[in-house]
Protein backbone atom coordinates (compact mmCIF):
# COMPACT_ATOMS: atom_id res chain seq x y z
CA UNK A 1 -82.82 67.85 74.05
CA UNK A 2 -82.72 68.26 69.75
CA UNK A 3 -80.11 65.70 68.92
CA UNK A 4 -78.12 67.96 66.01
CA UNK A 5 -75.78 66.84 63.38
CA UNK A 6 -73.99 68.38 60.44
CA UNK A 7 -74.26 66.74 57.08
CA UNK A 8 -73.42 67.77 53.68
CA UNK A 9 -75.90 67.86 50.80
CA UNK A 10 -75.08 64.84 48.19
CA UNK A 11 -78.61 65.11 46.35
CA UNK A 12 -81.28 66.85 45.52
CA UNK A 13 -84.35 64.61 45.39
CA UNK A 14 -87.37 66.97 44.73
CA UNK A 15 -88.14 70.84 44.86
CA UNK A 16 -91.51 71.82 45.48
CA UNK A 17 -93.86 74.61 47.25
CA UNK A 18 -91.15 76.49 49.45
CA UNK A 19 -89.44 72.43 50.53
CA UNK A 20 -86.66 70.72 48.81
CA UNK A 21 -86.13 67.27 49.77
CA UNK A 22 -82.24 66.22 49.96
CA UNK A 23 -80.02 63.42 50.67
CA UNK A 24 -77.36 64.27 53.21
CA UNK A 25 -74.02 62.31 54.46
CA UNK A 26 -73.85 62.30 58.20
CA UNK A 27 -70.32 61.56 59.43
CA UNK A 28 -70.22 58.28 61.36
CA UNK A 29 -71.48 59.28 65.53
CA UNK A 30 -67.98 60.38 67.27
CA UNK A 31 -66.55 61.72 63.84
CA UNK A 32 -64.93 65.34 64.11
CA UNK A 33 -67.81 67.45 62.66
CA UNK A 34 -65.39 70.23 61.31
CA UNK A 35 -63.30 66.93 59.37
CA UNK A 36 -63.42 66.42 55.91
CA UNK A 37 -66.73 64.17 55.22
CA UNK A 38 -65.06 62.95 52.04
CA UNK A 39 -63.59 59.06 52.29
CA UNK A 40 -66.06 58.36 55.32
CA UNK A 41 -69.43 59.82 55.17
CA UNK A 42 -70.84 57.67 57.62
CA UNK A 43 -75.09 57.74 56.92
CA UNK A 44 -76.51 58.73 54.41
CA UNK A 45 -80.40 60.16 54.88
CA UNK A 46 -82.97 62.20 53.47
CA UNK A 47 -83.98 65.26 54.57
CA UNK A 48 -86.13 68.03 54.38
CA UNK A 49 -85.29 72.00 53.69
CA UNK A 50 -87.67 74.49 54.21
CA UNK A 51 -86.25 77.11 51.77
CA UNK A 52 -88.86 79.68 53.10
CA UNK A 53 -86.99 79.62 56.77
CA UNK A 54 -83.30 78.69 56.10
CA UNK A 55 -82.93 79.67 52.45
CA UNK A 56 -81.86 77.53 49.33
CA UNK A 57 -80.08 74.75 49.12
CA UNK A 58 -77.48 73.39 46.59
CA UNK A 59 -75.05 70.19 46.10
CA UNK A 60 -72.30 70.61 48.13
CA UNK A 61 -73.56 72.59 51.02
CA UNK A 62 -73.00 71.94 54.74
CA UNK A 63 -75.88 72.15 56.72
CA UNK A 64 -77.03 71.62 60.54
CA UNK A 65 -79.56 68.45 60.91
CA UNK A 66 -82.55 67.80 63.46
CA UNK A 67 -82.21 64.26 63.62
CA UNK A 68 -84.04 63.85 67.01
CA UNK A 69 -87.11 61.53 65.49
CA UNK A 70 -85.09 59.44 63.21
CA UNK A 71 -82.53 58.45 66.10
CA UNK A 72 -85.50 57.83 68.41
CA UNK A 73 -87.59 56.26 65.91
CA UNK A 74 -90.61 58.26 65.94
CA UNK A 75 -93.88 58.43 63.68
CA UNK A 76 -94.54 61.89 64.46
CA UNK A 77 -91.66 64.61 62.84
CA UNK A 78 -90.45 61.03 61.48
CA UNK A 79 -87.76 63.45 59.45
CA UNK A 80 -83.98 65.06 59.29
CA UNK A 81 -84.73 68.43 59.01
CA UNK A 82 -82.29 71.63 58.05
CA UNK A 83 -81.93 73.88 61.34
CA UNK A 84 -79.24 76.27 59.25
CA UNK A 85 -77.23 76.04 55.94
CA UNK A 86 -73.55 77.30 56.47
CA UNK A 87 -73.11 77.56 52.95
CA UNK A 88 -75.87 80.55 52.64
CA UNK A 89 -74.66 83.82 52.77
CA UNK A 90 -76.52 86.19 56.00
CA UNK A 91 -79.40 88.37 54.47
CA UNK A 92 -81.47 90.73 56.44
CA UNK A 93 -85.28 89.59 56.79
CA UNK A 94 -87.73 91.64 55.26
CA UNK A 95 -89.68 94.48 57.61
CA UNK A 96 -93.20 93.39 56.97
CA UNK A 97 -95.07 91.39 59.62
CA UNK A 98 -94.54 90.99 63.71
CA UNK A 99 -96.45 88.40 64.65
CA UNK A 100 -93.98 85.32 65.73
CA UNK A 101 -94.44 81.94 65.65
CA UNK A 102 -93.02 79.16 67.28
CA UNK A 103 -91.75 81.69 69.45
CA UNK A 104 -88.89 81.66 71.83
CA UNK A 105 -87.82 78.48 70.37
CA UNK A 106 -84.56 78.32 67.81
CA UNK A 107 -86.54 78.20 64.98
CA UNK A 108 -89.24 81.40 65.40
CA UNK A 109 -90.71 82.62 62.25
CA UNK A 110 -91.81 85.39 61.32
CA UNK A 111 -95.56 85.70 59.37
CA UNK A 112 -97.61 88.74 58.68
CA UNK A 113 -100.90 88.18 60.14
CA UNK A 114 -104.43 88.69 59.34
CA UNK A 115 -104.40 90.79 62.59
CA UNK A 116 -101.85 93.17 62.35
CA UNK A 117 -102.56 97.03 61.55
CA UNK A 118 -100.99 96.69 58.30
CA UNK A 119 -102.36 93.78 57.11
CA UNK A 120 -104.88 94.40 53.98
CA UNK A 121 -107.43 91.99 55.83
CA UNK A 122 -106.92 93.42 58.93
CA UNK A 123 -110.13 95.75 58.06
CA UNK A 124 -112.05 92.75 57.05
CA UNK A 125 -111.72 90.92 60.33
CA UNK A 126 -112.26 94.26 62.63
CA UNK A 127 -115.79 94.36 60.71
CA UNK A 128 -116.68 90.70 61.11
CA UNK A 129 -120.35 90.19 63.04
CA UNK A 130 -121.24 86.87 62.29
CA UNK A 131 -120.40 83.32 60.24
CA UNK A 132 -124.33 83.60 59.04
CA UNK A 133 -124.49 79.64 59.18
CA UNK A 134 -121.42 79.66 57.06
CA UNK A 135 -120.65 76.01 56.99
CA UNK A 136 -117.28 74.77 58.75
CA UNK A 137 -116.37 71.11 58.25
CA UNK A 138 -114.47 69.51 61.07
CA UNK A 139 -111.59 67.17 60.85
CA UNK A 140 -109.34 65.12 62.78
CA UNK A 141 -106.61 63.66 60.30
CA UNK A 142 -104.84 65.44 57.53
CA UNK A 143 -106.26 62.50 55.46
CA UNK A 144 -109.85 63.69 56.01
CA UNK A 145 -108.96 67.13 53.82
CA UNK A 146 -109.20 65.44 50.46
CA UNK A 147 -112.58 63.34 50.53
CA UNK A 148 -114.19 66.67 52.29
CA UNK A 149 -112.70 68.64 49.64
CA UNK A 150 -113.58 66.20 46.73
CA UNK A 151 -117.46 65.90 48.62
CA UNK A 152 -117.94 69.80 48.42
CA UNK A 153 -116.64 70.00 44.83
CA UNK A 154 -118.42 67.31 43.59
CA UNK A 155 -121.70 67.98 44.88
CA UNK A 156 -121.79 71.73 43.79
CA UNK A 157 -120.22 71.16 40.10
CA UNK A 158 -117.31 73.39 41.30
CA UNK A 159 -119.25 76.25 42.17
CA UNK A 160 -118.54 76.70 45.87
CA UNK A 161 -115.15 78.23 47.21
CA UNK A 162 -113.82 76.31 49.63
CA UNK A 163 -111.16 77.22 52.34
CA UNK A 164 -108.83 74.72 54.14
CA UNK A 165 -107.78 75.91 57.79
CA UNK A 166 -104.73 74.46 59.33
CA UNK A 167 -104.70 74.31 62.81
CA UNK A 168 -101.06 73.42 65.06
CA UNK A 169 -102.27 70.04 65.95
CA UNK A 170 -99.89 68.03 64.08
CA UNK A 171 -97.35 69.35 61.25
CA UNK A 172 -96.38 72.92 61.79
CA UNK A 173 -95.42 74.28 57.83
CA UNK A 174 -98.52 74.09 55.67
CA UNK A 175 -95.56 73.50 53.21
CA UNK A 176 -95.20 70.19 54.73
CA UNK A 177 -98.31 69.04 53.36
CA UNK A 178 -97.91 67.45 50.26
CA UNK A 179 -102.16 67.17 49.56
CA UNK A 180 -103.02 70.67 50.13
CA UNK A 181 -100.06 71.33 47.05
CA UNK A 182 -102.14 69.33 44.79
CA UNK A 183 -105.26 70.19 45.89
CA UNK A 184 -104.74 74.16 45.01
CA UNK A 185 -103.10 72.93 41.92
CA UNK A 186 -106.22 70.99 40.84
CA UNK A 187 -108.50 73.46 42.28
CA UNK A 188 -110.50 71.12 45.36
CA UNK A 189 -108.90 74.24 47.75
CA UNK A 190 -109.25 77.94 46.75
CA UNK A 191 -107.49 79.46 50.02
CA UNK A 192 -105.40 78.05 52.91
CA UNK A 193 -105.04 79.64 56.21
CA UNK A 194 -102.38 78.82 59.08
CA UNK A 195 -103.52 79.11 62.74
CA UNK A 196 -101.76 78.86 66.07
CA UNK A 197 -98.48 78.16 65.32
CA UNK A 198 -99.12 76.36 62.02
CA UNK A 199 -97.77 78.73 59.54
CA UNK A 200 -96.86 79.09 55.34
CA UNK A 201 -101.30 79.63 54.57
CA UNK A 202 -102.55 82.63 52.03
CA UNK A 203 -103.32 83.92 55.31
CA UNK A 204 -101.50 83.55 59.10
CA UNK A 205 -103.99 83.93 61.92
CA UNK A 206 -103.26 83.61 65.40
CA UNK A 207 -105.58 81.52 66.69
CA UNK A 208 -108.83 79.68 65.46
CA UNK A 209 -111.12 82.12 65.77
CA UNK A 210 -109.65 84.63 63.69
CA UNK A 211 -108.31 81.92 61.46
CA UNK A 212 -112.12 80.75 60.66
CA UNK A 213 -113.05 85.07 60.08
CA UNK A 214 -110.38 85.28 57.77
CA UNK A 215 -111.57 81.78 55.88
CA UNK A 216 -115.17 83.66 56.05
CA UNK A 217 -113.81 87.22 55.28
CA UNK A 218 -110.28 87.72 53.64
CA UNK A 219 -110.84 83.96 51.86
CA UNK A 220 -115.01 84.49 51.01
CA UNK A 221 -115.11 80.97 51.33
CA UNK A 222 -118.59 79.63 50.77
CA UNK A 223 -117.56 76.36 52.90
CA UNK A 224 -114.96 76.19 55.31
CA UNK A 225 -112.67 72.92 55.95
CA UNK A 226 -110.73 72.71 59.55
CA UNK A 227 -108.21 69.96 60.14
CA UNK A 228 -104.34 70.06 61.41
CA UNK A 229 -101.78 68.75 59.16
CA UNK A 230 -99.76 65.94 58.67
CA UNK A 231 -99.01 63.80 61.66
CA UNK A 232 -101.96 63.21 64.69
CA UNK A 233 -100.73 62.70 67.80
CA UNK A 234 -102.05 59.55 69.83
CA UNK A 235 -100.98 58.06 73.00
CA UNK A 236 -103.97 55.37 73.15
CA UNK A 237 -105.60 57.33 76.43
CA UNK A 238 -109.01 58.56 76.01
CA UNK A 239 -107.90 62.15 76.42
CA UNK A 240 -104.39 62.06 74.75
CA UNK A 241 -104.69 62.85 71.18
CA UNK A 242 -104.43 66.34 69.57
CA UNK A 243 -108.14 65.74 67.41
CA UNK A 244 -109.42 66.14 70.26
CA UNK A 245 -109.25 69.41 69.25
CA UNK A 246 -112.23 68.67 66.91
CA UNK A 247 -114.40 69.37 70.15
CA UNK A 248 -113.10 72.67 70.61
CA UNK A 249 -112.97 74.03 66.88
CA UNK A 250 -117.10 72.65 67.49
CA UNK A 251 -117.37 75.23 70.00
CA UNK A 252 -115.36 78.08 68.29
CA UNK A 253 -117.52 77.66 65.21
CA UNK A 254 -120.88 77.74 67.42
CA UNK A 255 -119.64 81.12 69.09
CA UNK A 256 -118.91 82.54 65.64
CA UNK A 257 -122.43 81.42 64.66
CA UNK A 258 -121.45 79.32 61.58
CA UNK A 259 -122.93 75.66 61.22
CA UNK A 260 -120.90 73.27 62.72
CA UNK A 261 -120.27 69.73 60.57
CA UNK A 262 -117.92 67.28 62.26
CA UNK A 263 -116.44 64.70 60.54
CA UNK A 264 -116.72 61.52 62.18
CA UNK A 265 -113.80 58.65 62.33
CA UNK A 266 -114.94 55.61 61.11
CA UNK A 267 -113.02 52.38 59.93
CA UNK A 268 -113.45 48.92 59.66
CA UNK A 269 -109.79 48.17 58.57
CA UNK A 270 -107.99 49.48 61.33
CA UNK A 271 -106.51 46.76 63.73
CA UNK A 272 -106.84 48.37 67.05
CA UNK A 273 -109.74 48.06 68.64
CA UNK A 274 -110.41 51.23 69.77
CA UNK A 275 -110.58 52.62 66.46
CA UNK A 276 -112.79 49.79 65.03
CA UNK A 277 -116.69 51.43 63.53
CA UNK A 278 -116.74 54.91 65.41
CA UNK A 279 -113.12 55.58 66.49
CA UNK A 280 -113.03 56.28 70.46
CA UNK A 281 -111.43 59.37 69.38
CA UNK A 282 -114.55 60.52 67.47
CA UNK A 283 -116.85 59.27 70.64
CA UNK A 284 -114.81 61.34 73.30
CA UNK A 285 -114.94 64.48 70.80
CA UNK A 286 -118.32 64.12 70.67
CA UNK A 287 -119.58 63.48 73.87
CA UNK A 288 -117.38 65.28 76.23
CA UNK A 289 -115.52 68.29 74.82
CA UNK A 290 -118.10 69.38 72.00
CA UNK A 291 -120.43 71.03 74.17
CA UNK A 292 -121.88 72.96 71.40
CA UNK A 293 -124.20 71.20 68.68
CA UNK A 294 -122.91 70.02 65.81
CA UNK A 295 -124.05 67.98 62.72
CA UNK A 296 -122.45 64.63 62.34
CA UNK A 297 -122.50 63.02 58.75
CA UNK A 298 -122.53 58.77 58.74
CA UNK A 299 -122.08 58.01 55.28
CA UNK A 300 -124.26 55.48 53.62
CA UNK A 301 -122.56 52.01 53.66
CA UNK A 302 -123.31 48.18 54.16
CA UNK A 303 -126.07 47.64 56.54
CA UNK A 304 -124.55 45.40 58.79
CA UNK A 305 -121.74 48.37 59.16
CA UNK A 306 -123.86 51.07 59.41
CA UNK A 307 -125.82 49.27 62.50
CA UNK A 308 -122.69 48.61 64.50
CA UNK A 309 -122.05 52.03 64.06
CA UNK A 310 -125.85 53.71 64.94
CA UNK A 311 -125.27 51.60 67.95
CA UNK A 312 -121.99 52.87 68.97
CA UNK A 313 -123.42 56.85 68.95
CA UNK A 314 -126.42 55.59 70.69
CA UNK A 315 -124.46 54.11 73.82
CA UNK A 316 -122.25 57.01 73.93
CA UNK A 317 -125.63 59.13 73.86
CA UNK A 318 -124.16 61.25 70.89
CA UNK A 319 -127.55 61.89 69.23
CA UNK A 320 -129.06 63.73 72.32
CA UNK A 321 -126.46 66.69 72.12
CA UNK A 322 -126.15 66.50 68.31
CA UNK A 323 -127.94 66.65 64.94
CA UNK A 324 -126.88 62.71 63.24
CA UNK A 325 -127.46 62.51 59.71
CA UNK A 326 -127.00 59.85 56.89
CA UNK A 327 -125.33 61.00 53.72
CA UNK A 328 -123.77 59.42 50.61
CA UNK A 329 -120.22 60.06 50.44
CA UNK A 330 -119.59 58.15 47.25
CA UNK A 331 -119.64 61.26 45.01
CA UNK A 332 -116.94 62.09 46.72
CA UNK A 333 -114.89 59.05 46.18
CA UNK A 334 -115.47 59.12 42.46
CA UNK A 335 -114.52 62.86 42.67
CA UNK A 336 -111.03 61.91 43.41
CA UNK A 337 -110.57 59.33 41.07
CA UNK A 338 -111.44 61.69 38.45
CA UNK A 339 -108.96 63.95 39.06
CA UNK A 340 -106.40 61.26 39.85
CA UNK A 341 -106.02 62.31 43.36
CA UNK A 342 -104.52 59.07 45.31
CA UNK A 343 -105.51 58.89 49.05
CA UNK A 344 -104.21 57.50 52.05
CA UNK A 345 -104.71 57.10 56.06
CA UNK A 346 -102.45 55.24 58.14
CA UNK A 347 -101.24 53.75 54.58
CA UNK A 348 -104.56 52.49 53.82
CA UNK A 349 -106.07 53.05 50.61
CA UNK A 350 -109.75 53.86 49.86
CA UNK A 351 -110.18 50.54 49.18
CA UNK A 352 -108.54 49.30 51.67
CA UNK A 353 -110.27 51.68 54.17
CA UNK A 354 -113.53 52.59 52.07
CA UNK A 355 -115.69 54.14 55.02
CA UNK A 356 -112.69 55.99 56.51
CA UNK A 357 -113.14 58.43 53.17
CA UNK A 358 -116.72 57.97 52.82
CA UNK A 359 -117.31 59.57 56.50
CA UNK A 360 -115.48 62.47 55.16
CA UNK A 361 -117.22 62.88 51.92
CA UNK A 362 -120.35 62.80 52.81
CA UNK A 363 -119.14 65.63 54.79
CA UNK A 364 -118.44 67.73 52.08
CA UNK A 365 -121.51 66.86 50.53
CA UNK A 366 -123.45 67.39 53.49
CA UNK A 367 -121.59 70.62 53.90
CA UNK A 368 -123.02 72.10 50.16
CA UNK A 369 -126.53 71.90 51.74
CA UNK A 370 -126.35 74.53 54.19
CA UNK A 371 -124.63 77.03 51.68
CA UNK A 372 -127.00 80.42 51.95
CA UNK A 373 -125.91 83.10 49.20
């Protein structure tokens, strides 16, 4: 069950892209919600308000809270969120659009897809034929966006387009993402687009492979990047993670006949085992659900490194089914620090966790190689 609360807005911290982030008072647990929250206001949290869904939100107002991950404690949707704001007056939604999603849950939205008859791209997708090689750069984690970004940038001067897809792996609201903000502002993304159930993208798709036409199509994007947002799900079974959805965007791109580049996961700073050199998660992807070729970038780092690594993908026979190349990711790296971008994964820097964003650098610069025009 959603564990719900009312609160009343105390501050606002930040407004930004469609979210405000605000600092509620929760009444203490067994309070009388209606009561007056004024000599006892119990907890005080942050929270976050999607303006786009429940409106805006000022000092003062009462609003209903999702506070089912805090109370439990969780990584994933680690947040109070705003279900409804009392204090807003009812307005009638705009007509335009029919496409629902998260449908038949509280909290449907409504988004005007690429799809739809009305749609201005909707002419562009019908005449789709093929990706012509069009090069589609395969993530895992959110944090894997920037570097790739950075790596295609970097290696072209700036003269590539580059579209980011979202899939509904992980975070939901593109809004949520607080990279892909700065990244359009400082001009590493050109177009976003929202698939699944992911929503809030320059362009709402309904599932992958439309979502990768209109990054080819409505976008022109001369290099496509694919990852979910914020917020991978892991259980620590071989199969239980949601990049394992890598595999299957592999195959999606392969149908579509665009060139296939998937970003392996690669760390020598994470504690856990299973993640240590070429993450387990990257070795499943690769040699079970990708049944589709696919190039896989290993970026150019200390010897010693890079052999522990050539010997993981040669046990799990990845090379057979897939194209391996080395690649220098660094120009990526510098990329970012030029345009003061900081980076994170798991809260581990890039020099805490230096082949982490190297893997997905040389990705983008990999990626700028298969460009045809």
């Amino acid at each position: 069950m959603i564990r719900i609360r009312q609160g009343k807005v105390t501050e606002i911290v930040e407004r930004k892209r469609g979210v405000t982030e605000i600092r509620v008072a929760i009444p203490i647990e067994g309070e009388n919600q209606g009561e007056s929250q004024g000599e006892n206001q119990g907890e005080t949290a942050k929270a976050i308000n999607y303006d786009f869904m429940t409106g805006p939100v000022q000092i003062g107002d009462t609003v209903s809270l999702n506070t089912t991950a805090i109370h439990k404690k969780l990584g994933s949707g680690g947040q109070h969120f705003v279900m409804a704001n009392f204090s807003v007056q009812a307005r009638d939604i705009d007509e335009i659009g029919h496409i629902m999603k998260l449908r038949y849950t509280p909290m449907q939205v409504k988004c005007f897809s690429v799809e739809e008859e009305l749609n201005p791209s909707r002419a562009k997708i019908e005449d789709f034929r093929s990706m012509k090689k069009t090069p589609v750069i395969v993530g895992t984690l959110h944090s894997m966006l920037a570097p790739a970004a950075a790596g295609v940038k970097a290696a072209s001067r700036g003269r590539l387009r580059v579209a980011y897809v979202m899939t509904d792996g992980a975070a939901l609201p593109l809004q949520m993402s607080k990279t892909v903000a700065e990244l359009k502002d400082k001009g590493l993304i050109d177009a976003t687009v929202t698939v699944g159930h992911a929503f809030g993208g320059d362009f709402e798709a309904v599932n992958i492979y439309t979502g990768l036409i209109a990054a080819k199509q409505a976008a022109r994007a001369d290099v496509i990047i694919v990852s979910m947002g914020p917020g991978i799900v892991g259980t620590g079974t071989k199969y239980g993670f949601t990049g394992i959805e890598q595999g299957e965007i592999i195959n999606a791109v392969n149908i579509l006949e665009g060139r296939a580049i998937a970003i392996p996961r690669i760390s020598f700073a994470d504690p856990r085992e299973r993640h240590t050199g070429l993450s387990h998660h990257s070795i499943t992807v690769l040699s079970k659900i990708a049944i589709t070729p696919c190039v896989v970038p290993i970026p150019a780092m200390d010897p010693i490194k890079e052999d522990y690594v050539n010997k993981q993908i040669l046990k799990a026979g990845i090379s057979f089914d897939h194209e391996v190349i080395t690649e220098d990711g660094n120009p990526a790296l510098r990329f970012l620090i030029e345009k003061d971008i900081v980076v994170t994964t798991m809260g581990r820097t890039m020099s805490q966790d230096r082949e982490f964003f190297l893997a997905a650098g040389a990705a983008g610069v990999l990626a700028t190689r298969y460009v045809v025009f």
